[in-house]
Protein backbone atom coordinates (compact mmCIF):
# COMPACT_ATOMS: atom_id res chain seq x y z
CA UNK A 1 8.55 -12.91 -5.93
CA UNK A 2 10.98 -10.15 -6.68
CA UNK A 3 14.27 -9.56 -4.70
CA UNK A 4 12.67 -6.55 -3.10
CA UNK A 5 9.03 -8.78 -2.23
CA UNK A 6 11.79 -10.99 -0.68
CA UNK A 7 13.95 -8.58 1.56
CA UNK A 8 10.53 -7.46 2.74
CA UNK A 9 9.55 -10.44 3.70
CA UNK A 10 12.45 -11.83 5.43
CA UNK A 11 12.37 -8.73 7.81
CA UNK A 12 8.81 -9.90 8.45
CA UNK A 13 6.78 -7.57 6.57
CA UNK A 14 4.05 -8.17 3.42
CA UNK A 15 5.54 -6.64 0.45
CA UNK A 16 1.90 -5.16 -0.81
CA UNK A 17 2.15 -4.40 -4.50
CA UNK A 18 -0.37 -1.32 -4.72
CA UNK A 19 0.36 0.08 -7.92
CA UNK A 20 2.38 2.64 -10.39
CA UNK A 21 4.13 5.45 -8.63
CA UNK A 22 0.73 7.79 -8.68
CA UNK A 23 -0.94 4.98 -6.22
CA UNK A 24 1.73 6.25 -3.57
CA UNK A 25 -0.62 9.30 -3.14
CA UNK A 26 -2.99 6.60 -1.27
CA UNK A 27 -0.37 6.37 1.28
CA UNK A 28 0.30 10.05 2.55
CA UNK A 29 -1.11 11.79 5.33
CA UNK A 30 -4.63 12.41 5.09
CA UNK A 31 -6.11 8.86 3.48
CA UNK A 32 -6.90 5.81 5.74
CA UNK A 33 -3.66 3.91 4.96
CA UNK A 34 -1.57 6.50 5.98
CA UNK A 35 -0.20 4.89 9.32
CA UNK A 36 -2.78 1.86 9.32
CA UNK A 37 -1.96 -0.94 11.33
CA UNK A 38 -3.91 -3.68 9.66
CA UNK A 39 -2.79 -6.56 6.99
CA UNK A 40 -1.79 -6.68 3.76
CA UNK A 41 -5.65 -7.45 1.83
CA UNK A 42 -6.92 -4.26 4.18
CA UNK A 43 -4.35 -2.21 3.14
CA UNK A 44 -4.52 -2.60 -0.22
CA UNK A 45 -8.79 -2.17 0.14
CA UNK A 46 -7.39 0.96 1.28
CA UNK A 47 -5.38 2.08 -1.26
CA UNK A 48 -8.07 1.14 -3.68
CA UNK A 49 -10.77 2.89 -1.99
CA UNK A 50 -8.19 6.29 -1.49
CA UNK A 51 -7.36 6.30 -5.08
CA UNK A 52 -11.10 5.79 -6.24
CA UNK A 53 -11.43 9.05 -4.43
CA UNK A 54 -8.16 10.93 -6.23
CA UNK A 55 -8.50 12.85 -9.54
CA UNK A 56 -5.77 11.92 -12.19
C-alpha cells in the first residue's frame, strides 16, 4: 500500500486505484461516478464502464 493508499485510508476512505491520469475523465460531471455514493468495487465498475464509453 502506498503512503497516499494509506493517508486515505486512515481518514476512512478506500483509496480506489482507477487508472493513468486519462481514467480521471470517468470521474467528472456527466458519467455515473461523478458524485456516486457507493463502494470501492462499484466505483471502479463505474469507471470501467465510463471509460469503455470514452474515445482516446
Amino acid at each position: 500500500m502506498t503512503t497516499v493508499a494509506r493517508l486515505v485510508d486512515t481518514l476512512g476512505f478506500d483509496a480506489v486505484r482507477i487508472g493513468g491520469l486519462h481514467a480521471g475523465r470517468a470521474l467528472q460531471p456527466g458519467n455515473p461516478a461523478f458524485g456516486a455514493n457507493t463502494d470501492a468495487v462499484n466505483l471502479v465498475r463505474l469507471v470501467e464502464a465510463a471509460s469503455a464509453r470514452q474515445p482516446g
